[in-house]
PDB file of N, CA and C in Angstrom:
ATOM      1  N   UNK A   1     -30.248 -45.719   7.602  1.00  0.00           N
ATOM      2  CA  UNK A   1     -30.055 -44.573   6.760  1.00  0.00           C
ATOM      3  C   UNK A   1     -31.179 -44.579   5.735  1.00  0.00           C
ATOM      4  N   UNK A   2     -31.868 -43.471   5.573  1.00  0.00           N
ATOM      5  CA  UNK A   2     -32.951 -43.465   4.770  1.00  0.00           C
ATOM      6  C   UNK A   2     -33.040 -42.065   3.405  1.00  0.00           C
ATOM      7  N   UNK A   3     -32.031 -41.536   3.709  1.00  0.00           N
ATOM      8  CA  UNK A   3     -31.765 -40.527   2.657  1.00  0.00           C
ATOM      9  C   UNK A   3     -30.022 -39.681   2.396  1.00  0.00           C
ATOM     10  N   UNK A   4     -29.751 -40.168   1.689  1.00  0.00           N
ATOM     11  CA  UNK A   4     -28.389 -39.026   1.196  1.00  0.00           C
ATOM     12  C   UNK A   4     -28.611 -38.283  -0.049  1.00  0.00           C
ATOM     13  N   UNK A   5     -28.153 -36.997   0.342  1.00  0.00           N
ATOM     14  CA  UNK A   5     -28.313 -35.986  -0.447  1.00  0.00           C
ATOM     15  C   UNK A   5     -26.820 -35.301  -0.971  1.00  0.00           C
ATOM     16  N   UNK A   6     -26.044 -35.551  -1.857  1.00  0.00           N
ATOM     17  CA  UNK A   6     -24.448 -34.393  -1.974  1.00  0.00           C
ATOM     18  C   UNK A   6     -24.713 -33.934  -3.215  1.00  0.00           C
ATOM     19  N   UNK A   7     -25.000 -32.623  -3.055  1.00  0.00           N
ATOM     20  CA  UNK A   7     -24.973 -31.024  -3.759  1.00  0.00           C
ATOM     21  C   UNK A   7     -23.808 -31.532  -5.102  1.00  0.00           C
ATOM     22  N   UNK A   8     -23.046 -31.603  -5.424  1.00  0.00           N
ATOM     23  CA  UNK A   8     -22.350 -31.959  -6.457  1.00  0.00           C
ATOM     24  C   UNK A   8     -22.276 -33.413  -6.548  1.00  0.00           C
ATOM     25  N   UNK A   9     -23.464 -34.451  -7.192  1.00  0.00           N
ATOM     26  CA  UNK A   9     -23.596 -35.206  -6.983  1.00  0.00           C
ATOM     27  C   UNK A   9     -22.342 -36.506  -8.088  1.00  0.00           C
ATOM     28  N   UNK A  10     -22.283 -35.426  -9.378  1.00  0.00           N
ATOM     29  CA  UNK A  10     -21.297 -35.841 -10.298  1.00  0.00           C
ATOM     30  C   UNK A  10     -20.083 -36.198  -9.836  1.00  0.00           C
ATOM     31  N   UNK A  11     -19.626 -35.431  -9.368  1.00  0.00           N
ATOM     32  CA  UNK A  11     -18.222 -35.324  -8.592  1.00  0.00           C
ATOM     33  C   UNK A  11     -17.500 -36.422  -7.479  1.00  0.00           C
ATOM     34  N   UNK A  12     -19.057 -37.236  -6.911  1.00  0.00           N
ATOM     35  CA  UNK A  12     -19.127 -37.898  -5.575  1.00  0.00           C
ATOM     36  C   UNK A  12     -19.516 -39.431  -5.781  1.00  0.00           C
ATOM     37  N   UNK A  13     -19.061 -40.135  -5.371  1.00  0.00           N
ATOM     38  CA  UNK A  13     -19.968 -41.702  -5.288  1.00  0.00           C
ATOM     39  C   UNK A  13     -20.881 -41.734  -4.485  1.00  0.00           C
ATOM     40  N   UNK A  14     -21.772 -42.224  -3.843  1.00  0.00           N
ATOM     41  CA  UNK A  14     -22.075 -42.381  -2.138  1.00  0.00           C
ATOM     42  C   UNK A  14     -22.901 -43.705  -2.694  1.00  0.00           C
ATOM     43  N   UNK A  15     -22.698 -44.697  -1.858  1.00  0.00           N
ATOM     44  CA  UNK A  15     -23.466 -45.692  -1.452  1.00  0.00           C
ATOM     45  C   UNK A  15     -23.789 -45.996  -0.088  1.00  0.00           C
ATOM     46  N   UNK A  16     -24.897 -46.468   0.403  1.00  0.00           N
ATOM     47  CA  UNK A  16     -25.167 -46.614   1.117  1.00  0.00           C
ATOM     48  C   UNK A  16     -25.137 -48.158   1.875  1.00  0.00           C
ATOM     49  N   UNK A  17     -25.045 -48.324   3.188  1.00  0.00           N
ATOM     50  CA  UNK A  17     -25.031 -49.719   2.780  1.00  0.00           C
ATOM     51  C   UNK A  17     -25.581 -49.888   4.379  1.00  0.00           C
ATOM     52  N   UNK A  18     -26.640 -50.615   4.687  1.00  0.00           N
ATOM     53  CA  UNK A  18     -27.056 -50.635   5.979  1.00  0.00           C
ATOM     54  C   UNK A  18     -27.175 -49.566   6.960  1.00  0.00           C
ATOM     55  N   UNK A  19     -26.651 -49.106   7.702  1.00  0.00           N
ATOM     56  CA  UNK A  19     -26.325 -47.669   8.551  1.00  0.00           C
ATOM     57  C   UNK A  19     -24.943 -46.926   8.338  1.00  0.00           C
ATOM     58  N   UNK A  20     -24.268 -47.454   7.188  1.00  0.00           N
ATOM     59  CA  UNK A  20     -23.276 -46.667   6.663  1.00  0.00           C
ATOM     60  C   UNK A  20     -23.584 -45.966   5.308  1.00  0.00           C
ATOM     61  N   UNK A  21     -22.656 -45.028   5.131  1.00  0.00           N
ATOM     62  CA  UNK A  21     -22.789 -43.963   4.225  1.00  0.00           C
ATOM     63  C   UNK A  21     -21.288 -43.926   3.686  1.00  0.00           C
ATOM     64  N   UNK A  22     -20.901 -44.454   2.286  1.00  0.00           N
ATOM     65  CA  UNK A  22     -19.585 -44.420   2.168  1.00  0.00           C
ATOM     66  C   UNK A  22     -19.056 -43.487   0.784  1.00  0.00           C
ATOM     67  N   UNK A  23     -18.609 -42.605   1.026  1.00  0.00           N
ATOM     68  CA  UNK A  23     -18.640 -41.534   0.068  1.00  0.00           C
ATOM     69  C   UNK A  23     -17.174 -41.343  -0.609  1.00  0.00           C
ATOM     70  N   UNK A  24     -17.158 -41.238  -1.419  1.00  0.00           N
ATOM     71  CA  UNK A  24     -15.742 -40.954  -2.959  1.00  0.00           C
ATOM     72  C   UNK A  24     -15.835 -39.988  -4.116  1.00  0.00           C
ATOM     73  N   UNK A  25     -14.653 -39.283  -3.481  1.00  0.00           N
ATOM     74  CA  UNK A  25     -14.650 -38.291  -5.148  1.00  0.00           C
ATOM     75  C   UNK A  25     -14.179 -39.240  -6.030  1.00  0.00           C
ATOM     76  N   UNK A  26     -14.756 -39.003  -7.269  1.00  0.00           N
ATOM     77  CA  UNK A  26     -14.374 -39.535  -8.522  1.00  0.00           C
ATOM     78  C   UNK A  26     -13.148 -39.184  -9.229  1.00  0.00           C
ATOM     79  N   UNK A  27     -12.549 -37.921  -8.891  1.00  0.00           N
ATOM     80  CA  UNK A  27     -11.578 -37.660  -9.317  1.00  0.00           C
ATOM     81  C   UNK A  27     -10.859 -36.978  -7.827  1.00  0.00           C
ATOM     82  N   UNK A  28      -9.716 -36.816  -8.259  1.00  0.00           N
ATOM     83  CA  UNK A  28      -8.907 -35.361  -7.276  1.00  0.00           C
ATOM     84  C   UNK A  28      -9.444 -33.684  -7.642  1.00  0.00           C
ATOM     85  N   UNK A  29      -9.502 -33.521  -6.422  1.00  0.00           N
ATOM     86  CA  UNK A  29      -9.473 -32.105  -6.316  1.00  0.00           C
ATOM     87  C   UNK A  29     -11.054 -31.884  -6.722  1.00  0.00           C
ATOM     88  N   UNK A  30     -12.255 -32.506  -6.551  1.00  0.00           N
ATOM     89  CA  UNK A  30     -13.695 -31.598  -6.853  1.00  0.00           C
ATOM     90  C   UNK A  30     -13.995 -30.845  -5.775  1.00  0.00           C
ATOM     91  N   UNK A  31     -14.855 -30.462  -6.031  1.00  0.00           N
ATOM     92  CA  UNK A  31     -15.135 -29.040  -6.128  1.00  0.00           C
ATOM     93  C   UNK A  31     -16.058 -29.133  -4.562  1.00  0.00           C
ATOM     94  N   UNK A  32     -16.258 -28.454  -3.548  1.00  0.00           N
ATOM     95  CA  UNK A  32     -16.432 -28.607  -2.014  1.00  0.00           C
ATOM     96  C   UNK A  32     -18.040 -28.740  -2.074  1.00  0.00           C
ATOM     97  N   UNK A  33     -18.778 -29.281  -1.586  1.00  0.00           N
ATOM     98  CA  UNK A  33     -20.762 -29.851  -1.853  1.00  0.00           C
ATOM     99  C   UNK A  33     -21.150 -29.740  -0.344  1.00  0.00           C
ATOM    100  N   UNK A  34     -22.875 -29.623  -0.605  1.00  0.00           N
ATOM    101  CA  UNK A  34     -23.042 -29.909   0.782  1.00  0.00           C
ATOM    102  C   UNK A  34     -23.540 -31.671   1.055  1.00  0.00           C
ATOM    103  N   UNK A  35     -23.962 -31.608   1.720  1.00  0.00           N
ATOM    104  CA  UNK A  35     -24.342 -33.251   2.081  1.00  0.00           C
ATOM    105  C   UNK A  35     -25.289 -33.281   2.913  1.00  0.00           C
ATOM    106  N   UNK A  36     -26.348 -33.856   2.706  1.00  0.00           N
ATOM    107  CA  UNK A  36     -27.443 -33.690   3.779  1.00  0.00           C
ATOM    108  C   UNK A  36     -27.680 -35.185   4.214  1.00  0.00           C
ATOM    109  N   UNK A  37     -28.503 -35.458   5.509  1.00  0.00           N
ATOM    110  CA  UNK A  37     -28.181 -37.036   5.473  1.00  0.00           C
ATOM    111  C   UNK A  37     -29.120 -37.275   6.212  1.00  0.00           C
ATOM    112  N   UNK A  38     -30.157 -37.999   5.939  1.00  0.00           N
ATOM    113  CA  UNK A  38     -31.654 -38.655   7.380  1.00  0.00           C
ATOM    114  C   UNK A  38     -31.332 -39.971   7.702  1.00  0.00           C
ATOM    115  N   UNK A  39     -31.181 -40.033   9.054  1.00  0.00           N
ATOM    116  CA  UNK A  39     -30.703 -41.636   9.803  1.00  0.00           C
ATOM    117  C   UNK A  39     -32.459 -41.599  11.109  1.00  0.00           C
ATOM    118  N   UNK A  40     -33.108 -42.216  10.633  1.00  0.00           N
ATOM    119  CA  UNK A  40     -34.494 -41.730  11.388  1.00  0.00           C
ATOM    120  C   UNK A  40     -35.269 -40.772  10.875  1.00  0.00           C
ATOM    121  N   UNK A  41     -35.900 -40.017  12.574  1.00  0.00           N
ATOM    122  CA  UNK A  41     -36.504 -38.687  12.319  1.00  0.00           C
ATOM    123  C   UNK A  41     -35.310 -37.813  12.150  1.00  0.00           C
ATOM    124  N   UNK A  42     -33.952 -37.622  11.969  1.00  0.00           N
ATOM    125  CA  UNK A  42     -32.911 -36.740  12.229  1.00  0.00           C
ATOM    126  C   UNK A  42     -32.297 -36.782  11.074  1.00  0.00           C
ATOM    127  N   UNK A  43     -31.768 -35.603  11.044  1.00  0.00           N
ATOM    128  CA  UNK A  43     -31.101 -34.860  10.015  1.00  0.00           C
ATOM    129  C   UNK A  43     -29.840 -33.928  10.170  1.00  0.00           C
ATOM    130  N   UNK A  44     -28.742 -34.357   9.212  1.00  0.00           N
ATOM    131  CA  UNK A  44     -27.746 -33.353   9.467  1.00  0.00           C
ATOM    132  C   UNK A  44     -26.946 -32.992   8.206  1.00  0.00           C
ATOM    133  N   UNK A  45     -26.406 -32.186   8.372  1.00  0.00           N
ATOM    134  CA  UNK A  45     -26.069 -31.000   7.126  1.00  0.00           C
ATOM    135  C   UNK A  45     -24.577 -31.004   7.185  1.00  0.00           C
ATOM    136  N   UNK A  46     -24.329 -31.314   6.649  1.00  0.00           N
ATOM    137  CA  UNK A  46     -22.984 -31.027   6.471  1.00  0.00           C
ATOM    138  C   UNK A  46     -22.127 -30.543   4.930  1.00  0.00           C
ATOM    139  N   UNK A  47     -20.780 -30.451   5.104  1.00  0.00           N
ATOM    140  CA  UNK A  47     -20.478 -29.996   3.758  1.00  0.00           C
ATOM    141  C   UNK A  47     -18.721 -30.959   3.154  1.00  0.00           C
ATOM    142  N   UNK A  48     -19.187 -31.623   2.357  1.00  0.00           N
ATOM    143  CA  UNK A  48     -17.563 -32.286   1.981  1.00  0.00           C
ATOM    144  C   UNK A  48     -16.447 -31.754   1.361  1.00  0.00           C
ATOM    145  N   UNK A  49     -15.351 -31.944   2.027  1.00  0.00           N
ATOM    146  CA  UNK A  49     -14.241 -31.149   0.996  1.00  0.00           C
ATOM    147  C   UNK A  49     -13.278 -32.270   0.856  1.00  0.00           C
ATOM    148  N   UNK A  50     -12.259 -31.966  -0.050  1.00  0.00           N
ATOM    149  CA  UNK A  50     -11.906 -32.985  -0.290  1.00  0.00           C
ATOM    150  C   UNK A  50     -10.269 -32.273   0.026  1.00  0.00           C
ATOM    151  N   UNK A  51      -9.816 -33.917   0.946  1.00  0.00           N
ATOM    152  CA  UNK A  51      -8.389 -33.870   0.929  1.00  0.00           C
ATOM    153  C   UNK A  51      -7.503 -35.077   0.932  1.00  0.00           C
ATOM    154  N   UNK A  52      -6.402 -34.475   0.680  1.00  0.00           N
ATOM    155  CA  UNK A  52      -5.275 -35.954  -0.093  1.00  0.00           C
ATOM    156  C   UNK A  52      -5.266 -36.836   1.594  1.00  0.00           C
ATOM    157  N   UNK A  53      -5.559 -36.377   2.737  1.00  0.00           N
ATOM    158  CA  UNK A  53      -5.234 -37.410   3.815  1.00  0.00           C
ATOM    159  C   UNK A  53      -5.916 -36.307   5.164  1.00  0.00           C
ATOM    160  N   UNK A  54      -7.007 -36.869   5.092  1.00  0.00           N
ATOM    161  CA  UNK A  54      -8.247 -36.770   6.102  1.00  0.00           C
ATOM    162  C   UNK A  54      -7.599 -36.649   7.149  1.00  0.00           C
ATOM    163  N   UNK A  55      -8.031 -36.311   8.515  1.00  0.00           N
ATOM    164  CA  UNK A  55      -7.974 -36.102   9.808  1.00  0.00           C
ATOM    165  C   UNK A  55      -8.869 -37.497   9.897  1.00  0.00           C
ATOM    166  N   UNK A  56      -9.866 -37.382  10.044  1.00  0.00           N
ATOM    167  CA  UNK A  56     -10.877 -38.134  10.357  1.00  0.00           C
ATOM    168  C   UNK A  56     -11.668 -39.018   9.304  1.00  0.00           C
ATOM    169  N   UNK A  57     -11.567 -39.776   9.228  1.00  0.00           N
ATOM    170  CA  UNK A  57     -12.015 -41.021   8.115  1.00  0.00           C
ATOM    171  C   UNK A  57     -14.177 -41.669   8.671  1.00  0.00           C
ATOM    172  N   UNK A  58     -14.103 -41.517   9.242  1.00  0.00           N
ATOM    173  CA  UNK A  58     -15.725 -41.934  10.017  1.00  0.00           C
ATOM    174  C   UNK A  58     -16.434 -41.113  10.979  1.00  0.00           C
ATOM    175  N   UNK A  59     -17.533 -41.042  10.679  1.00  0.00           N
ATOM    176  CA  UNK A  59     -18.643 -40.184  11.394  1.00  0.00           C
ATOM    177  C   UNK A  59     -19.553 -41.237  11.951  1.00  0.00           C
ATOM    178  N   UNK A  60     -19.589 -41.245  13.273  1.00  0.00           N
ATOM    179  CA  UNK A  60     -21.431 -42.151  14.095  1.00  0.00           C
ATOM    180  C   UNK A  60     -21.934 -40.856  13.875  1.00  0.00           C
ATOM    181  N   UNK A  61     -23.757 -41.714  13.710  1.00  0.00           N
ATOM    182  CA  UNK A  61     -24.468 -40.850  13.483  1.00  0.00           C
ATOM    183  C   UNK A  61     -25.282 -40.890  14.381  1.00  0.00           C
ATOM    184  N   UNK A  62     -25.334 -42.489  15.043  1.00  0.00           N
ATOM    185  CA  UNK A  62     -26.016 -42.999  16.299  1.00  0.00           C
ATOM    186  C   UNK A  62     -25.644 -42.805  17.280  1.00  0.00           C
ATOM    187  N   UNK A  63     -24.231 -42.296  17.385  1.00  0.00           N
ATOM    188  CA  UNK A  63     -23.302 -41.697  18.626  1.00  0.00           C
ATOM    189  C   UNK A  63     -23.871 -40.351  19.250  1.00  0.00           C
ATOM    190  N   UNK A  64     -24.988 -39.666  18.587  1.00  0.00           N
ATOM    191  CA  UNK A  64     -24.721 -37.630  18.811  1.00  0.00           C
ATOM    192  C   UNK A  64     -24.028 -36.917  17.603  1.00  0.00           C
ATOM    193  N   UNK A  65     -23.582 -37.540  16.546  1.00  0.00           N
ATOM    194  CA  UNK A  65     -22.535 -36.963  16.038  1.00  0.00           C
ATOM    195  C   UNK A  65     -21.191 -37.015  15.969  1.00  0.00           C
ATOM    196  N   UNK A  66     -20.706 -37.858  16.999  1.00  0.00           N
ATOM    197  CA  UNK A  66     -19.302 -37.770  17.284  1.00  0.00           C
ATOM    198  C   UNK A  66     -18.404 -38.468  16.553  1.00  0.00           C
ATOM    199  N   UNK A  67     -17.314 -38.124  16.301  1.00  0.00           N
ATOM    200  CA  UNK A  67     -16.089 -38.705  15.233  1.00  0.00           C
ATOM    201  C   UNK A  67     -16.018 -40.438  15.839  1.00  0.00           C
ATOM    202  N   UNK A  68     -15.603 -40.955  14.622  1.00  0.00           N
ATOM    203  CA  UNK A  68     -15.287 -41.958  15.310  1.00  0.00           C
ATOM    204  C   UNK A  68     -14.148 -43.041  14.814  1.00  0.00           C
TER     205      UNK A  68
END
């Protein structure tokens, strides 16, 4: 991982840590950001919202994209 980017950066933790990306609102309920993210030459865009109990807790990035 070589770059994270989240649009409401106040609102968000993100650390990085080897090929993970581990991200936290600071409080409940902020406010929805985008997130941009370079793992290589590649790049992807995404946008965080925040909820009391996720569907999905992890993203590969080395997978294609796919949940994981």
């Amino acid at each position: 991982m070589s770059l994270v980017d989240v649009g409401q950066a106040p609102h968000y933790l993100v650390k990085i840590e080897s090929n993970a990306v581990f991200v936290r609102a600071r409080r409940r309920n902020p406010p929805p950001t985008p997130i941009l993210v370079r793992y290589g030459s590649r790049y992807w865009m995404g946008h965080l919202v925040y909820t009391h109990r996720p569907v999905l807790q992890l993203y590969d990035f080395q997978d294609g994209g796919a949940w994981a």
